[in-house]
N, C-alpha and C. Protein backbone atom coordinates (compact mmCIF):
# COMPACT_ATOMS: atom_id res chain seq x y z
N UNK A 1 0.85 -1.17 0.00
CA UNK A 1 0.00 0.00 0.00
C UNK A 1 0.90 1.24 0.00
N UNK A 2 0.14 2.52 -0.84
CA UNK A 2 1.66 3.34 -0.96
C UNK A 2 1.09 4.14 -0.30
N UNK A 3 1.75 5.20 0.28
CA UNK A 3 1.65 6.61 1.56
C UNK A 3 0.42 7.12 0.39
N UNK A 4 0.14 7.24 -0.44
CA UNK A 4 -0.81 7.97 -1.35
C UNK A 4 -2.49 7.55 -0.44
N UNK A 5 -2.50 6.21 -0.86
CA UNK A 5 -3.58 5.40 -0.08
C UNK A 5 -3.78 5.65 1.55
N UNK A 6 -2.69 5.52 2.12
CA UNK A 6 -2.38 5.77 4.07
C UNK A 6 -3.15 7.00 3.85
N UNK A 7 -2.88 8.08 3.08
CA UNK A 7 -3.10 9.41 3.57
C UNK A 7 -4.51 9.36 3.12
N UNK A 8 -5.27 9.09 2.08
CA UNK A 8 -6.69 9.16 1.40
C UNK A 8 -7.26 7.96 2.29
N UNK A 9 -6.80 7.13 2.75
CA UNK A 9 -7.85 6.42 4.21
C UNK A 9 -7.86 6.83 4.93
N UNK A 10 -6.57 7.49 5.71
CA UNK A 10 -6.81 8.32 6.87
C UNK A 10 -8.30 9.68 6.79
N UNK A 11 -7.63 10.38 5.66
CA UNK A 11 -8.96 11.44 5.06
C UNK A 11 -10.23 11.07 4.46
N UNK A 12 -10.77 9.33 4.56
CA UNK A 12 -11.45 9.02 4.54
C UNK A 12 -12.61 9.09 6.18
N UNK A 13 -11.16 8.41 6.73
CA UNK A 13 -11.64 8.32 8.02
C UNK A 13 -12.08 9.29 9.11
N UNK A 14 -11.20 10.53 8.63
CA UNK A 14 -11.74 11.38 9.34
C UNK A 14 -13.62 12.28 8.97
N UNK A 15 -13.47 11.75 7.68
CA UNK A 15 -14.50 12.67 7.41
C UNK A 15 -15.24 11.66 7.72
N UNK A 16 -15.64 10.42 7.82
CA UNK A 16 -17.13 9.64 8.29
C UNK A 16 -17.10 9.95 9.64
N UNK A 17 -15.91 10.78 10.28
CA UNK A 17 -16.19 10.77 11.81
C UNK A 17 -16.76 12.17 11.78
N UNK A 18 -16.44 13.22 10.90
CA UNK A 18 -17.16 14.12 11.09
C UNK A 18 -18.37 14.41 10.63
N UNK A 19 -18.85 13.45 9.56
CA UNK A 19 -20.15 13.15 9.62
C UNK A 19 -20.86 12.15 10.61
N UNK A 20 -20.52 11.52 11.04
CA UNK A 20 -21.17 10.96 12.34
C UNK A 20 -20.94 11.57 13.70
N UNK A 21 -20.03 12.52 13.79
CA UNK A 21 -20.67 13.80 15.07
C UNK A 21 -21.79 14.99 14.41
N UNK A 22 -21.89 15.12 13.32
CA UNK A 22 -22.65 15.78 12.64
C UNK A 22 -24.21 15.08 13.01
N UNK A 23 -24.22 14.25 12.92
CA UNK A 23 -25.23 13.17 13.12
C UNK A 23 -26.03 13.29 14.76
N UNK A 24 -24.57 13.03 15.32
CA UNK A 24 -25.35 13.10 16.76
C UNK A 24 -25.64 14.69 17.11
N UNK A 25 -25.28 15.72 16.24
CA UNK A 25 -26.11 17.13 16.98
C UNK A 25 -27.75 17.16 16.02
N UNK A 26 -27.49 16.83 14.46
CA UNK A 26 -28.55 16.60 13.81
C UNK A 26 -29.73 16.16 15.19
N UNK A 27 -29.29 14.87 15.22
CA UNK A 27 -30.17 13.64 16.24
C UNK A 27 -31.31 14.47 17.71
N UNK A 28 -29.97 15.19 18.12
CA UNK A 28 -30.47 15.77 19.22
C UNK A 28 -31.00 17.33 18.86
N UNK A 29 -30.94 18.20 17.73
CA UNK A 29 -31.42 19.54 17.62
C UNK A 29 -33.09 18.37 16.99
N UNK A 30 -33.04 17.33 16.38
CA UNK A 30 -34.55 16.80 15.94
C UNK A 30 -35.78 16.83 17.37
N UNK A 31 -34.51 15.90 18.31
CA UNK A 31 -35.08 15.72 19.17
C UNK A 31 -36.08 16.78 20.33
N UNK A 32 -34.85 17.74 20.60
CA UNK A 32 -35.42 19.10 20.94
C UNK A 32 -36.12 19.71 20.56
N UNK A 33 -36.67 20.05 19.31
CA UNK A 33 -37.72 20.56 18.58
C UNK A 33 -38.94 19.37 18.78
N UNK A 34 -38.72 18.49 18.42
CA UNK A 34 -39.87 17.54 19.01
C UNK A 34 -40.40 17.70 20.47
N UNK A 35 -39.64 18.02 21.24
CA UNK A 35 -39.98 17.84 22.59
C UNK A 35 -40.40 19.19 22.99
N UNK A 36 -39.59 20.32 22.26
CA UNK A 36 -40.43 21.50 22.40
C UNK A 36 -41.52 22.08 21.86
N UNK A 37 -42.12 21.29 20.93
CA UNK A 37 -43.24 21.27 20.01
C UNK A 37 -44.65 20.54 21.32
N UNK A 38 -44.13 19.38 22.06
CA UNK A 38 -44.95 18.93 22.47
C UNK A 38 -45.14 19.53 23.53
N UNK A 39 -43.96 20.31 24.26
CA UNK A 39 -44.02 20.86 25.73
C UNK A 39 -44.87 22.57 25.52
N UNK A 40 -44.71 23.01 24.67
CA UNK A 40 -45.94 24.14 24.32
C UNK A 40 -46.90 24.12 24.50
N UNK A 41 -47.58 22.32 23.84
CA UNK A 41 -48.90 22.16 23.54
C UNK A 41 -49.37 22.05 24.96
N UNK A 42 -49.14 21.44 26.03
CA UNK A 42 -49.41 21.75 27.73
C UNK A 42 -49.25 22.57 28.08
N UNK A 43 -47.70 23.72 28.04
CA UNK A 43 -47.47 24.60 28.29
C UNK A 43 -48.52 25.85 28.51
N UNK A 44 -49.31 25.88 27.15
CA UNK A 44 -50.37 26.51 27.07
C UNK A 44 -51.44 26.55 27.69
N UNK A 45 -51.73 24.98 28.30
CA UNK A 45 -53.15 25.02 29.06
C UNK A 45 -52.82 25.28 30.11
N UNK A 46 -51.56 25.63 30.90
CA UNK A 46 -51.66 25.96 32.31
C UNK A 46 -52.52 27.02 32.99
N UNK A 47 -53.15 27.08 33.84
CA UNK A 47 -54.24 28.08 34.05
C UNK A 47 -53.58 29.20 34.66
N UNK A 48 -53.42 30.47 34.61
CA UNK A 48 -52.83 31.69 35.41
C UNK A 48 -53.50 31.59 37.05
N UNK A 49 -54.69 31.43 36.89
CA UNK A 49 -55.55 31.35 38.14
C UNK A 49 -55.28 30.27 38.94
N UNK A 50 -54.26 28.62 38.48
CA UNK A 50 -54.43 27.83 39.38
C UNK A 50 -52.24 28.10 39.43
N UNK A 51 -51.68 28.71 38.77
CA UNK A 51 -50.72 29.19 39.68
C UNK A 51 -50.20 28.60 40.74
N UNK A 52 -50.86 28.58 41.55
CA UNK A 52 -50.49 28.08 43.42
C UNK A 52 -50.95 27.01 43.70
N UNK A 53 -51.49 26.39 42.71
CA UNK A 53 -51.98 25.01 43.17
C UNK A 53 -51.39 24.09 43.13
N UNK A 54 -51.09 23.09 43.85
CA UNK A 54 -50.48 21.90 43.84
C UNK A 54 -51.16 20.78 44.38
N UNK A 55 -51.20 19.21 43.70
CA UNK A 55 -51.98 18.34 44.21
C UNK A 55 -51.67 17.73 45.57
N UNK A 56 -50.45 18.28 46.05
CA UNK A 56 -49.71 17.19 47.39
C UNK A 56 -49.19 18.69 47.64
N UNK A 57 -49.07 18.40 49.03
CA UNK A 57 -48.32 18.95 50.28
C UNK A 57 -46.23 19.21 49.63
N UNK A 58 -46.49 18.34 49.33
CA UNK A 58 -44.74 17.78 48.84
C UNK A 58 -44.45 17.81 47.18
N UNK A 59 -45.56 18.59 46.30
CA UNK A 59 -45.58 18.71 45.09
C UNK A 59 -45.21 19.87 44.98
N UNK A 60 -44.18 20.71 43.53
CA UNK A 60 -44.76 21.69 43.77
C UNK A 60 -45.46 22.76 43.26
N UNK A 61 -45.68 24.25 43.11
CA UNK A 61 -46.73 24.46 42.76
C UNK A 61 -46.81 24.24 41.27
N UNK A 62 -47.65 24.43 40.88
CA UNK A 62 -47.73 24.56 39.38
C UNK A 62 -47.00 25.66 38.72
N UNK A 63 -47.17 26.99 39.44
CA UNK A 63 -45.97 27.90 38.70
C UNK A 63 -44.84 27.25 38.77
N UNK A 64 -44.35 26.95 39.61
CA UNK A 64 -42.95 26.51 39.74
C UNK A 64 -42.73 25.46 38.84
N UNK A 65 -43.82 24.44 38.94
CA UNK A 65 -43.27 23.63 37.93
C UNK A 65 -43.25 23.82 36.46
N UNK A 66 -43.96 24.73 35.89
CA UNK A 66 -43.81 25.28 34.98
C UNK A 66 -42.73 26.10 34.34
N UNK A 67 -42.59 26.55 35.61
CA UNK A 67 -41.37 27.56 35.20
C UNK A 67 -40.18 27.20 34.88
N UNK A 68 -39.97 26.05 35.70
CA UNK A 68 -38.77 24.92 35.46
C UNK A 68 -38.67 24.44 34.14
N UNK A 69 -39.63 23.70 33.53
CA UNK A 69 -39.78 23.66 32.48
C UNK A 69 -39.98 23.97 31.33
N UNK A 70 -40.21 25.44 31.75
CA UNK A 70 -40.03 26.38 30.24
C UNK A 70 -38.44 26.70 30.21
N UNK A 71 -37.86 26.65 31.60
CA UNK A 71 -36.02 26.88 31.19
C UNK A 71 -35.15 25.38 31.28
N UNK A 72 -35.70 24.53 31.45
CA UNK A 72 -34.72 23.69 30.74
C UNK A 72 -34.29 23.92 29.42
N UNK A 73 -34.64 23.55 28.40
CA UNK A 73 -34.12 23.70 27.16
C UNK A 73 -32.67 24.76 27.49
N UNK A 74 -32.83 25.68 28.00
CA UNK A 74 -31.45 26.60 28.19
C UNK A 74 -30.32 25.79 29.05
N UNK A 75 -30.54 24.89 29.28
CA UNK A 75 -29.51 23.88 30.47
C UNK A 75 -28.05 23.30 28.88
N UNK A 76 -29.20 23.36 27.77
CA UNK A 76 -28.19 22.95 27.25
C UNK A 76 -27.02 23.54 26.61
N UNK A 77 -27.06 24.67 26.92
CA UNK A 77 -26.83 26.11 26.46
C UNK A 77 -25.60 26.02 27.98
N UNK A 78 -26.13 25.69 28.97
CA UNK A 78 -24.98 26.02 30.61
C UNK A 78 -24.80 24.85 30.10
N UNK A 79 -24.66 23.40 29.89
CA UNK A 79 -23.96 22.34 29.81
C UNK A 79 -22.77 22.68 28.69
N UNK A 80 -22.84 23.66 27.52
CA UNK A 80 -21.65 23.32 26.44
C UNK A 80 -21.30 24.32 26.83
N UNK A 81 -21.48 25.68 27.62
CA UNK A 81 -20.68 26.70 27.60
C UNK A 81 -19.96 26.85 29.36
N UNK A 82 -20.07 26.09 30.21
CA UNK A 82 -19.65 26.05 31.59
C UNK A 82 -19.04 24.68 31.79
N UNK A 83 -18.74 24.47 33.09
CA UNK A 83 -17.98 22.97 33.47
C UNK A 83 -19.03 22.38 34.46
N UNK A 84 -19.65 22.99 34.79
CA UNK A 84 -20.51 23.02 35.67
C UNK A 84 -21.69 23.92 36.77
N UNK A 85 -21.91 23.66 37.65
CA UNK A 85 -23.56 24.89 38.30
C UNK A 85 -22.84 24.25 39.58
N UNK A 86 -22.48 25.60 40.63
CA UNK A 86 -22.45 24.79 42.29
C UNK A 86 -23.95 25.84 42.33
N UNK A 87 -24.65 25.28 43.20
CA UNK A 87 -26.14 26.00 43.81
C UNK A 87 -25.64 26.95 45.07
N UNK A 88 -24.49 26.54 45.59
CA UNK A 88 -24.09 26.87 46.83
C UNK A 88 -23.80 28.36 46.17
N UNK A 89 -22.94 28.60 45.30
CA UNK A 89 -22.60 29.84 45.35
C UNK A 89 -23.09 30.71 43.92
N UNK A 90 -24.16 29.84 43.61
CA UNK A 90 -25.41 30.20 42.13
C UNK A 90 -26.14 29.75 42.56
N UNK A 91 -27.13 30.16 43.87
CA UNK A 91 -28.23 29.18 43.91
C UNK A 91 -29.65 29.59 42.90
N UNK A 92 -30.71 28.67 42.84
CA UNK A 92 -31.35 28.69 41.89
C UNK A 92 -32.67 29.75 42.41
N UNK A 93 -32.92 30.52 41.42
CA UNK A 93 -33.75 31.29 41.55
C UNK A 93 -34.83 31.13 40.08
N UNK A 94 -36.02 30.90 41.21
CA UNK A 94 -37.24 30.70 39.99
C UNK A 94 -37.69 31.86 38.61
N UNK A 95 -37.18 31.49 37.78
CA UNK A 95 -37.74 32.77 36.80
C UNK A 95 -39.32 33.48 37.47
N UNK A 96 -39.16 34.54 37.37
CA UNK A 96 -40.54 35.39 37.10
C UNK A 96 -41.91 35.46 36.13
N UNK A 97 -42.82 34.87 36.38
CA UNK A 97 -43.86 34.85 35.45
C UNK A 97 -44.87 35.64 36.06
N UNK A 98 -45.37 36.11 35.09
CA UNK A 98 -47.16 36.63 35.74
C UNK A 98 -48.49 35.89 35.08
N UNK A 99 -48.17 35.51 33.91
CA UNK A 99 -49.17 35.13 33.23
C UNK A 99 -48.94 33.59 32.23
N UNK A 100 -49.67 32.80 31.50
CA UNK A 100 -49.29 32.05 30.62
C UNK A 100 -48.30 32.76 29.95
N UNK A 101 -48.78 33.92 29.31
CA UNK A 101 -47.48 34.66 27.77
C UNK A 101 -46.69 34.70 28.73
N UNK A 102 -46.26 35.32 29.77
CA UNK A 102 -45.01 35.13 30.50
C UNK A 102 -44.59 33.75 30.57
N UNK A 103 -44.71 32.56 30.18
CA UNK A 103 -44.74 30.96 30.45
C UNK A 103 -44.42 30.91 29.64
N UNK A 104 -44.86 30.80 27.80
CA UNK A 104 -44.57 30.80 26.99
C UNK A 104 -43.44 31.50 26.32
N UNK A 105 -43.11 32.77 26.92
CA UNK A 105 -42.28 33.59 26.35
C UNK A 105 -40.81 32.82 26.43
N UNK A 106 -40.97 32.26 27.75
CA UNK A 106 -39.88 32.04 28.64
C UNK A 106 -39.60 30.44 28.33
N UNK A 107 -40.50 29.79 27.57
CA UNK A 107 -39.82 28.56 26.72
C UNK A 107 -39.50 28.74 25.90
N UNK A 108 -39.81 29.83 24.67
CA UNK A 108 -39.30 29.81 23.59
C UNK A 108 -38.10 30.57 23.43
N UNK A 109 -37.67 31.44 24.64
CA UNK A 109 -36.82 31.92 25.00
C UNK A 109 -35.19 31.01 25.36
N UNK A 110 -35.78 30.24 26.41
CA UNK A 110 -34.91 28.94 26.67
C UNK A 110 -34.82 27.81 25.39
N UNK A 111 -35.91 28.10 24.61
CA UNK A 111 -35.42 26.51 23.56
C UNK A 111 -34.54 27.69 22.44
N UNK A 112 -34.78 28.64 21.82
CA UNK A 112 -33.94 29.19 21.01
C UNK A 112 -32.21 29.38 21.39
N UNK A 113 -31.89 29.26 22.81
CA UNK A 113 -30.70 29.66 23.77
C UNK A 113 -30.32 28.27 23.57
N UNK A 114 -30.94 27.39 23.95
CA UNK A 114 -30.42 25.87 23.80
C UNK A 114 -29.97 25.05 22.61
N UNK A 115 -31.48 25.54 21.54
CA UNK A 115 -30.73 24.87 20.41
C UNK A 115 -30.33 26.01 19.50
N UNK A 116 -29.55 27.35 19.41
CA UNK A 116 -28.53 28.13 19.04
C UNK A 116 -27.19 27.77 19.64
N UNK A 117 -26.89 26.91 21.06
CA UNK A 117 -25.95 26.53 21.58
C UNK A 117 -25.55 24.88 21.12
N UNK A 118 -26.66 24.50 20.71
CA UNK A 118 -26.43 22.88 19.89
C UNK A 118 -25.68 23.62 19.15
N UNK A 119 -26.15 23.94 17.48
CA UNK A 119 -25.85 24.25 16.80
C UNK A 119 -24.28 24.97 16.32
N UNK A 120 -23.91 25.98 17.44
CA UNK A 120 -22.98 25.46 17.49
C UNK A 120 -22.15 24.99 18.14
N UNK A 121 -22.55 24.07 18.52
CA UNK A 121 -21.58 22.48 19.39
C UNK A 121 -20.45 22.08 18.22
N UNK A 122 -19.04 22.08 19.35
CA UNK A 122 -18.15 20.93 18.56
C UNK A 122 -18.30 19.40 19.52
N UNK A 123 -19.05 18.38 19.05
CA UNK A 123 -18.92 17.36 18.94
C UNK A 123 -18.18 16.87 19.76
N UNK A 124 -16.60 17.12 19.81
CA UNK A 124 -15.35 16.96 20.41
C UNK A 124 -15.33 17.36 21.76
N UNK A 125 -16.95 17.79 22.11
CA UNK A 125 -16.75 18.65 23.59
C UNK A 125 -17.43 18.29 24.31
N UNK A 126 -18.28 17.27 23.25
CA UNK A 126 -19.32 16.14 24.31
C UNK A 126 -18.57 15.24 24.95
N UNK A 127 -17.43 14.67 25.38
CA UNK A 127 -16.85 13.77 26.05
C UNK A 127 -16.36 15.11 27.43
N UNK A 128 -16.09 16.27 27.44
CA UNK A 128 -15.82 17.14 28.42
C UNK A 128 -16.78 16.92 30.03
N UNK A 129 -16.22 16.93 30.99
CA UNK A 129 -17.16 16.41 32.01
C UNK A 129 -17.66 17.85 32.62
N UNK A 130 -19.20 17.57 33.00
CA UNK A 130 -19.83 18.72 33.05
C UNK A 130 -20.32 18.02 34.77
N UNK A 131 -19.91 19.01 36.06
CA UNK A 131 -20.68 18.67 37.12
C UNK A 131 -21.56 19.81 37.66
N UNK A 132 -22.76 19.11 38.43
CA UNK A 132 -23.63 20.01 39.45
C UNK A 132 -23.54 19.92 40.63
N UNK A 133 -23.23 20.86 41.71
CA UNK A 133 -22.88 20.54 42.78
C UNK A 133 -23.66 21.68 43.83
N UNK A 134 -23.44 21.35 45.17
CA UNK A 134 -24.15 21.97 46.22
C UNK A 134 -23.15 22.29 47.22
N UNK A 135 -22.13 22.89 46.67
CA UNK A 135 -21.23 23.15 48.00
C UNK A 135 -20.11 21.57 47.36
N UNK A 136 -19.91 21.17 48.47
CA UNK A 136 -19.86 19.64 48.58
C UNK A 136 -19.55 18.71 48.13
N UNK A 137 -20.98 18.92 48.22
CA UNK A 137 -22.14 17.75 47.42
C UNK A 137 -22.49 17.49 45.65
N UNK A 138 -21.88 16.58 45.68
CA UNK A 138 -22.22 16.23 44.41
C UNK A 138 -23.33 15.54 43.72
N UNK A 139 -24.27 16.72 42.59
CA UNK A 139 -25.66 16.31 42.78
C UNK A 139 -25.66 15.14 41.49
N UNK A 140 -24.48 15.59 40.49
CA UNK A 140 -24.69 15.04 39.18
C UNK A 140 -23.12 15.05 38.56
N UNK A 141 -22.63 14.14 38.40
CA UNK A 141 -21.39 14.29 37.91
C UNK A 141 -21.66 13.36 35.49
N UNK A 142 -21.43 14.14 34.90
CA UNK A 142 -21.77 13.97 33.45
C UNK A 142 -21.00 14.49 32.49
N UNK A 143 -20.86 13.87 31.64
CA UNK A 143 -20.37 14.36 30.07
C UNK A 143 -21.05 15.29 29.82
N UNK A 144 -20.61 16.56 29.52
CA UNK A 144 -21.48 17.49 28.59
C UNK A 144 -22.53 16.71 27.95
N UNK A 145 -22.31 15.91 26.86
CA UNK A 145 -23.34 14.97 26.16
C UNK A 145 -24.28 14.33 26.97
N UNK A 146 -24.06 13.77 28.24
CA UNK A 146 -25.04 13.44 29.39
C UNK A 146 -25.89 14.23 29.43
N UNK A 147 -24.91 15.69 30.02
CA UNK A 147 -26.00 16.52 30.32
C UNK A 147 -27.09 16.91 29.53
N UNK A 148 -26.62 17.56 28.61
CA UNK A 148 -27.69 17.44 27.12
C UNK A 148 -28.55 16.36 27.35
N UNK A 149 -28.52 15.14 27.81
CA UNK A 149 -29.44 14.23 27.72
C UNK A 149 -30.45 14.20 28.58
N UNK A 150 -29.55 14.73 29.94
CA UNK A 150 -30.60 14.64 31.36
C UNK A 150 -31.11 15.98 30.80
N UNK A 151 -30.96 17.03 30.70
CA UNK A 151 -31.68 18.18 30.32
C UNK A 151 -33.38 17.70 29.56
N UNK A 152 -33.13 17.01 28.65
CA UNK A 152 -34.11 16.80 27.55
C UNK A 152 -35.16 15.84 28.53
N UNK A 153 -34.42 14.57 29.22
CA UNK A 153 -34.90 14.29 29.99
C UNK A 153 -35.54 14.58 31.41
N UNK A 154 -35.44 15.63 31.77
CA UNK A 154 -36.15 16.45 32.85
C UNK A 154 -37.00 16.87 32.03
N UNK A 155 -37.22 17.77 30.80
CA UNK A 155 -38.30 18.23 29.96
C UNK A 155 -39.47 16.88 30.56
N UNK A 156 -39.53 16.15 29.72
CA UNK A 156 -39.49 14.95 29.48
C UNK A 156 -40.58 14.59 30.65
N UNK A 157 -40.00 14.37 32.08
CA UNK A 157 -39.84 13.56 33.51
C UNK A 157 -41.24 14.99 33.55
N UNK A 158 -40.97 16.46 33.55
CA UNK A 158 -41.82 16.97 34.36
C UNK A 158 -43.07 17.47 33.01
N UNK A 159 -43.00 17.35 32.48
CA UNK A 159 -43.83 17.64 31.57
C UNK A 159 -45.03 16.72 31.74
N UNK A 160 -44.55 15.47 31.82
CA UNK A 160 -45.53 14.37 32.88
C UNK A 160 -46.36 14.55 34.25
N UNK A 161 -45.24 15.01 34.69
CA UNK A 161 -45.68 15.86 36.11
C UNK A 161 -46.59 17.09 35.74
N UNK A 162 -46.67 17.73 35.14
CA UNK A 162 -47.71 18.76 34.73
C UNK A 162 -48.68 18.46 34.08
N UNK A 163 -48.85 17.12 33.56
CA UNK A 163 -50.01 16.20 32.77
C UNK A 163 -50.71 16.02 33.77
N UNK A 164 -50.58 15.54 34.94
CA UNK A 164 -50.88 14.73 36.10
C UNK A 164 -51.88 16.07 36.83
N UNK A 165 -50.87 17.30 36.92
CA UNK A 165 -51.52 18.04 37.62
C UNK A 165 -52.45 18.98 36.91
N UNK A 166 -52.36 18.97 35.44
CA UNK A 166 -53.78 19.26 34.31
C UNK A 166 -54.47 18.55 34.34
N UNK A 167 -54.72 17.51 34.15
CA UNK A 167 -55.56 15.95 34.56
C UNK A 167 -56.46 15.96 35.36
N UNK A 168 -55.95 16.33 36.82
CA UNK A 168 -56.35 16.34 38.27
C UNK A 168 -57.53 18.24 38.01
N UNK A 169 -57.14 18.43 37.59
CA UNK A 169 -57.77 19.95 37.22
C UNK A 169 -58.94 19.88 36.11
N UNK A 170 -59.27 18.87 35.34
CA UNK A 170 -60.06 18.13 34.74
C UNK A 170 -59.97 18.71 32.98
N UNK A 171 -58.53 19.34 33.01
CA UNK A 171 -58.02 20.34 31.60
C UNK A 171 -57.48 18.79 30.82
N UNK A 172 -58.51 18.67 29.45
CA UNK A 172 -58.10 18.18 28.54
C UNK A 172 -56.37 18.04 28.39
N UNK A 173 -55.99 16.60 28.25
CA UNK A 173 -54.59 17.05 28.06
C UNK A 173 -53.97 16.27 26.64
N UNK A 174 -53.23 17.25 25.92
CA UNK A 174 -52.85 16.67 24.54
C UNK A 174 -51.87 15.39 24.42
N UNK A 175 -51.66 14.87 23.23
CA UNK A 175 -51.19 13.83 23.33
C UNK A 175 -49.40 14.00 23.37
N UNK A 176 -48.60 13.37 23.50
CA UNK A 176 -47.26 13.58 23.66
C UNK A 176 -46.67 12.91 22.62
N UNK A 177 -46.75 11.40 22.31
CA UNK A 177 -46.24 10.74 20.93
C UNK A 177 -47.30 9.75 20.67
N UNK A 178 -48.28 10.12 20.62
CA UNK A 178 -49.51 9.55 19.89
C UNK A 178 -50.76 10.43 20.97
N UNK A 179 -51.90 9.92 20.34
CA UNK A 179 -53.20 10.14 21.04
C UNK A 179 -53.34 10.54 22.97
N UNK A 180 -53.57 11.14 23.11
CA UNK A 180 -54.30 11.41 24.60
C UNK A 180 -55.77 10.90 24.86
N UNK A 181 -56.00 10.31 25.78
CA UNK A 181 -57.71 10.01 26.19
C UNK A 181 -58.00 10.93 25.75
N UNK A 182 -57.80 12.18 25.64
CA UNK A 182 -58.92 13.00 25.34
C UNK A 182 -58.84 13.95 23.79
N UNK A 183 -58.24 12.93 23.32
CA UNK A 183 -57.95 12.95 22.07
C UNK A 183 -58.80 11.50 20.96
N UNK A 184 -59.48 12.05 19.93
CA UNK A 184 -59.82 10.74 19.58
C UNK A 184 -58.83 9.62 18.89
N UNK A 185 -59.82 8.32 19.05
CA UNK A 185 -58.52 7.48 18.84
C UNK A 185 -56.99 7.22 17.41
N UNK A 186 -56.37 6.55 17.83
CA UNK A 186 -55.20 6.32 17.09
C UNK A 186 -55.88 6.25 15.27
């Protein structure tokens, strides 16, 4: 085999690798738009008036949980541009809402911050270790790429949690990846 070949496999090789990190931001900017497409469609029915309500003692309120979930999407945005969040000396403070459009504003706010920070992701920076901590305490130790994942997955985890507590409120709730009961069938 002559150095001609070594060098045009090597430059083979590199480029299927840079199309297959290409791949995994493709994968995950699909994903995010999917998930922020579906987290709107609830997003929206939250009631301004039930605000303060929560179904349990140990739940919490519905603003709050809302609010959380209109700023995830921006986590992925602090996962590629930081090493990590201590709470101890950033502790978390609930965004400000007054109304649904304040709810809404403030997801599409966080998903444009998140996936403008995919976008431009180098690939090469998803193996970088990204931690959350409390002082201490270590709440989450992750790959940048983790994090990106648990991010999407908290969407995900509480968006459920806000189904539960629309549900309980007797608010029609839309479907997530197929039909809702209160949606007609498949």
């Amino acid at each position: 085999m002559s150095f001609a070949d070594l060098l045009l496999m090597e430059l083979q090789s590199i480029e299927k690798s840079k199309k297959q990190h290409m791949d995994i931001i493709k994968a995950l900017l699909k994903e995010l738009e999917s998930e922020f497409n579906t987290t709107k469609k609830f997003m929206a029915l939250v009631p301004t008036d039930k605000f303060d309500w929560a179904p349990h003692t140990k739940s919490m309120k519905m603003k709050s949980l809302a609010s959380h979930i209109a700023e995830l999407p921006e986590w992925i945005s602090l996962a590629l541009t930081t090493e990590g969040l201590d709470f101890a000396t950033a502790p978390y403070q609930e965004k400000q809402i007054e109304n649904n459009g304040d709810l809404m504003k403030l997801l599409e706010e966080s998903y444009n911050k998140g996936r403008s920070a995919l976008m431009q992701a180098l690939v090469e920076d998803f193996d970088k270790p990204w931690i959350l901590l409390h002082g201490e305490m270590i709440l989450g130790e992750w790959t940048k790429y983790e994090t990106i994942r648990v991010s999407i997955s908290q969407t995900i985890h509480h968006r459920a949690q806000l189904g539960v507590y629309l549900r309980l409120l007797d608010i029609p709730i839309p479907g997530s990846y197929g039909p809702s009961a209160d949606e007609p069938g498949f």
